[in-house]
Protein backbone atom coordinates (compact mmCIF):
# COMPACT_ATOMS: atom_id res chain seq x y z
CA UNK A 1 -26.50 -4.39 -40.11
CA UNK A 2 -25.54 -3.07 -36.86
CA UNK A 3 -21.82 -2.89 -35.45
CA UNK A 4 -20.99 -3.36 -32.37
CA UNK A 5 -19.48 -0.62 -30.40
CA UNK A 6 -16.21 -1.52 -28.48
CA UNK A 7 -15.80 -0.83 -25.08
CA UNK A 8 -13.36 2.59 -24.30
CA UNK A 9 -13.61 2.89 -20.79
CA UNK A 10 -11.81 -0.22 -18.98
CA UNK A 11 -9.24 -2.88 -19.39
CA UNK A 12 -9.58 -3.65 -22.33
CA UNK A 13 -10.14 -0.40 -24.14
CA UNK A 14 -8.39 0.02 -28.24
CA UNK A 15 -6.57 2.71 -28.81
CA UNK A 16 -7.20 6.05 -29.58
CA UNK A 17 -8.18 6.74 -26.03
CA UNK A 18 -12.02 8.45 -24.95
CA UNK A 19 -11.90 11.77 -23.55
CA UNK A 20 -12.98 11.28 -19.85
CA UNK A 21 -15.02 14.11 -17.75
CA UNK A 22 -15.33 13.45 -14.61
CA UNK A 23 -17.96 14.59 -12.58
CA UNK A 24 -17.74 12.71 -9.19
CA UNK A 25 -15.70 10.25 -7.54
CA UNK A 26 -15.96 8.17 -4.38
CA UNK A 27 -14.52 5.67 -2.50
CA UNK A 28 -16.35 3.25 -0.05
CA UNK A 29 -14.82 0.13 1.54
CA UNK A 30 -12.26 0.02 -0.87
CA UNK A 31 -14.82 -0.18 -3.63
CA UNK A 32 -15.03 2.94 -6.56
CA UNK A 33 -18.12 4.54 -8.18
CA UNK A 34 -17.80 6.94 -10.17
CA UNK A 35 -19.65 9.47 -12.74
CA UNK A 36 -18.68 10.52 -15.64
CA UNK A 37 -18.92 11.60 -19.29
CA UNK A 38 -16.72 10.00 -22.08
CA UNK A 39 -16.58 10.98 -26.01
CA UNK A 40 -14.83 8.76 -28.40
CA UNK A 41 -14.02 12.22 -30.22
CA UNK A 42 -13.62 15.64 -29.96
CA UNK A 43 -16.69 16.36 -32.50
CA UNK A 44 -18.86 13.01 -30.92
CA UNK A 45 -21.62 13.79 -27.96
CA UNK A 46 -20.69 13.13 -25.03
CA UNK A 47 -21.91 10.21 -23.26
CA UNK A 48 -23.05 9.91 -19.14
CA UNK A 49 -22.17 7.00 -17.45
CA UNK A 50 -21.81 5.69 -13.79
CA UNK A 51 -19.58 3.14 -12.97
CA UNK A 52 -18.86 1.06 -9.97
CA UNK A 53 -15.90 -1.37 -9.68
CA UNK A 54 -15.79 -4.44 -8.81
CA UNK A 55 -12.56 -4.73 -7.73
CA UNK A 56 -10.48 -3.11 -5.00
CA UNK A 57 -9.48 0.23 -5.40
CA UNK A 58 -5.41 0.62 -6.27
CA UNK A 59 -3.38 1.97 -3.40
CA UNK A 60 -2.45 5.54 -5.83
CA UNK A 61 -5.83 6.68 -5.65
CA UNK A 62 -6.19 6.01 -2.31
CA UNK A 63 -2.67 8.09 -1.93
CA UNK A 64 -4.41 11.12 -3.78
CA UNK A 65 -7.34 10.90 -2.40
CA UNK A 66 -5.36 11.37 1.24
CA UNK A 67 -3.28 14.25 -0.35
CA UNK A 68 -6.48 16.08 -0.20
CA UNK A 69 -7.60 15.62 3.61
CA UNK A 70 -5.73 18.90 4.57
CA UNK A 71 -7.72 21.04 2.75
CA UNK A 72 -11.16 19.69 3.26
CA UNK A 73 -10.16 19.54 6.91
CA UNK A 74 -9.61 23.51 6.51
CA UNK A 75 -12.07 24.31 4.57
CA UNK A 76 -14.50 22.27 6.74
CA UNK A 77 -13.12 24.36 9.93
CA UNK A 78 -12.17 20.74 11.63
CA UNK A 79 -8.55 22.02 12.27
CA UNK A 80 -7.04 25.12 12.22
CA UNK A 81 -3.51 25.27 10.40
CA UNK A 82 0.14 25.34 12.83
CA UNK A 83 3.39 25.44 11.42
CA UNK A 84 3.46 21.63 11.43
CA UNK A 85 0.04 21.32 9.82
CA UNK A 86 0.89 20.55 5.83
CA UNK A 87 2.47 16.78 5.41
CA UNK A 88 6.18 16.77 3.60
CA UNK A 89 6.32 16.43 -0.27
CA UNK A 90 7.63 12.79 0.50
CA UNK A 91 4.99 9.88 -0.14
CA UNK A 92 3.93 8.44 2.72
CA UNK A 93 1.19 8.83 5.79
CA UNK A 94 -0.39 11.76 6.88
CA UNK A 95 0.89 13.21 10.15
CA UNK A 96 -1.26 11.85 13.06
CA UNK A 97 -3.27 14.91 13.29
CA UNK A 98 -4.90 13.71 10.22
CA UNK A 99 -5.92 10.34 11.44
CA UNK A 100 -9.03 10.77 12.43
CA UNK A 101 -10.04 11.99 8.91
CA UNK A 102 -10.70 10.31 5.33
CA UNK A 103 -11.49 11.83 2.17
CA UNK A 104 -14.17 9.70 0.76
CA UNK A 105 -14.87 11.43 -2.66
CA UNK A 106 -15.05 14.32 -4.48
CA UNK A 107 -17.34 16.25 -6.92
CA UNK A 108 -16.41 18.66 -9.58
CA UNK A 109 -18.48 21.62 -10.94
CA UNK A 110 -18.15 24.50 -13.53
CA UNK A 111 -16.23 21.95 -15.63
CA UNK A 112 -13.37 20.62 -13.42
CA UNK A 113 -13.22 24.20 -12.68
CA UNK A 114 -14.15 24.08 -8.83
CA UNK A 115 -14.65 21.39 -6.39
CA UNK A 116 -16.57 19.88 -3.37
CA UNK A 117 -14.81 17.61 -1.03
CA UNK A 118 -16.92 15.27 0.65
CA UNK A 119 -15.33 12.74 3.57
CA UNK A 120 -15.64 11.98 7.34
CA UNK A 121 -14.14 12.45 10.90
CA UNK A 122 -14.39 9.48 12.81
CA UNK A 123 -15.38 10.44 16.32
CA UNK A 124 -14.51 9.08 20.09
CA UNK A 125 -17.22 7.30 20.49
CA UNK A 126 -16.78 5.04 17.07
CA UNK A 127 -19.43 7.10 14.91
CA UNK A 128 -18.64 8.74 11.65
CA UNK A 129 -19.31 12.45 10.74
CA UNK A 130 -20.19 13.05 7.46
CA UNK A 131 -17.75 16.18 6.16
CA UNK A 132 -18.95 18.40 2.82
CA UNK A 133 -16.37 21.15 2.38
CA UNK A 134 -18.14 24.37 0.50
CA UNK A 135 -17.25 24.80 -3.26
CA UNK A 136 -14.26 25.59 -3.83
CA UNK A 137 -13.83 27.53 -7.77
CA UNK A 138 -10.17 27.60 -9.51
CA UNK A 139 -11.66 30.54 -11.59
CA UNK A 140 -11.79 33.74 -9.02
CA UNK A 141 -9.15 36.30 -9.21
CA UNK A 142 -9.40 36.30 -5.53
CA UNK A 143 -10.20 32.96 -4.34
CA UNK A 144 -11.69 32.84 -1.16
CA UNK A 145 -9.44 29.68 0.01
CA UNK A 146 -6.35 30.41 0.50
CA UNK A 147 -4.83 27.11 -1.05
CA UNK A 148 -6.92 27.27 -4.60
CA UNK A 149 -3.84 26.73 -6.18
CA UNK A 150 -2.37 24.18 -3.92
CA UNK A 151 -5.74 22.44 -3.96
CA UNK A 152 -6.01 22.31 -7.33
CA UNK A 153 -2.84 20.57 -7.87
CA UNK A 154 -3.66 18.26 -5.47
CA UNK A 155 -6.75 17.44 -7.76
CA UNK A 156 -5.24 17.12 -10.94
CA UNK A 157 -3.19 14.25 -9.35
CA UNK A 158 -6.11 12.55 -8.26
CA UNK A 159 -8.32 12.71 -10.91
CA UNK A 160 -5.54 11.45 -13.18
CA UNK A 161 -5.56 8.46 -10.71
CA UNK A 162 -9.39 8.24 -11.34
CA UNK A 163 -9.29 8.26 -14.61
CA UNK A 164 -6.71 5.27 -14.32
CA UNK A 165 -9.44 3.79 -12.23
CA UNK A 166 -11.67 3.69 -15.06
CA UNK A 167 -9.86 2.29 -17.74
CA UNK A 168 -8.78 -0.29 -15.35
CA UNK A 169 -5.96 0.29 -12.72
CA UNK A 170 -7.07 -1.68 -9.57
CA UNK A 171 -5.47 -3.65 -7.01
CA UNK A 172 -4.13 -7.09 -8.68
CA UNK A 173 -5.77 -9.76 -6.83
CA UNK A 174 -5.99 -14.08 -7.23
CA UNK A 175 -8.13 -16.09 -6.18
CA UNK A 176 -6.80 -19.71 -4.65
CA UNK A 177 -7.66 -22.67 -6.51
CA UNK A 178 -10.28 -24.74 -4.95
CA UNK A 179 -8.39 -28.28 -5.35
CA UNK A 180 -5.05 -27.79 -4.81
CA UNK A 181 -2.21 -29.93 -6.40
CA UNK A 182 -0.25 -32.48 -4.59
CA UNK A 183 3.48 -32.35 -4.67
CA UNK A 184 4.04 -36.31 -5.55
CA UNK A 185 1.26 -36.45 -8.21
CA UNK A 186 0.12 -33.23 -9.51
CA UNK A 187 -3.49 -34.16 -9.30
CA UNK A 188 -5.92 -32.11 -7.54
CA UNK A 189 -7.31 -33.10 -3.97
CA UNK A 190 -11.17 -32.98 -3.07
CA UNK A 191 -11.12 -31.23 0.11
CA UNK A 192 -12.85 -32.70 2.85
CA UNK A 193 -16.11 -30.85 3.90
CA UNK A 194 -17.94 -32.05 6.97
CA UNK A 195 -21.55 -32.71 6.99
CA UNK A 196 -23.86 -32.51 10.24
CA UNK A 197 -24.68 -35.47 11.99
CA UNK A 198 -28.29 -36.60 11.76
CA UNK A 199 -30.10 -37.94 14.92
């Protein structure tokens, strides 16, 4: 007799939560894919898994994923940092010298120990250029960037917000009803579609 193996990841996921690993995130018109490993234990094997939405992406990850255009804007050498350059601790926009910019995914290595940024500068004439920052690891005693730390904080937040993302945290949506009600009856209209005229 086989049993049937409930679904973790999602929705409708029973507790004891999976552990989640993931590996790489992105975000393309407002739709998530992601790839990952999850274990329903500690002691079970780990299993691989990519996942693409269906539905819109919620507007928290889409707030983390911002919170990280800074740095792959440094580390890509696309702006070089003033006093003004870092955005306030306050939610909100970017400042406008981040406008041009999106952060379109991300992909960690060693672990979750180091990171690749991957996004885009959108350019004056209405093309896109495809951004990869260089690796980024959490683990030197000397880290070549600067910001490791700062980055890496900046991470955490947003691959909590992923992981949200897979066990179903998206933007609530309805869809309209097809017949509407009328106020005096409560019965549902046809509506009227018009069909071509033949000759």
């Amino acid at each position: 007799m086989t049993i049937p193996l409930l679904p973790i990841v999602g929705p409708d996921a029973p507790a004891p939560r999976s552990i989640i690993r993931i590996q790489k995130a992105r975000v393309k018109h407002q739709q998530f894919t992601c790839d990952f490993t999850e274990q329903r234990a500690d002691d079970a094997p780990p299993r691989a898994f990519t996942l693409t939405a269906q539905e819109q992406v919620h507007p928290d990850l889409l707030h983390r994923l911002a919170q990280l255009v800074p740095h792959l804007c440094l580390l890509t050498e696309q702006l070089t940092e003033t006093p003004t350059y870092w955005p306030e601790d306050a939610p909100g926009a970017l400042p406008a010298h981040f406008e041009a910019f999106t952060l379109t995914g991300f992909s960690l290595g060693n672990g979750g120990r180091g990171v690749t940024l991957i996004g885009q500068r959108q350019l004056a004439g209405g093309k896109a250029l495809n951004l990869a920052s260089p690796y980024v690891s959490f683990d030197e005693e000397e880290p070549t960037y600067a910001y490791a730390g700062l980055l890496e904080t900046a991470l955490e937040a947003a691959t909590t917000e992923v992981e949200a993302a897979l066990r179903g945290k998206c933007t609530d949506y309805r869809q309209l009803d097809f017949f509407e009600p009328t106020e005096e009856t409560g019965t549902a209209l046809i509506p009227l579609i018009p069909v071509p005229a033949h000759a």
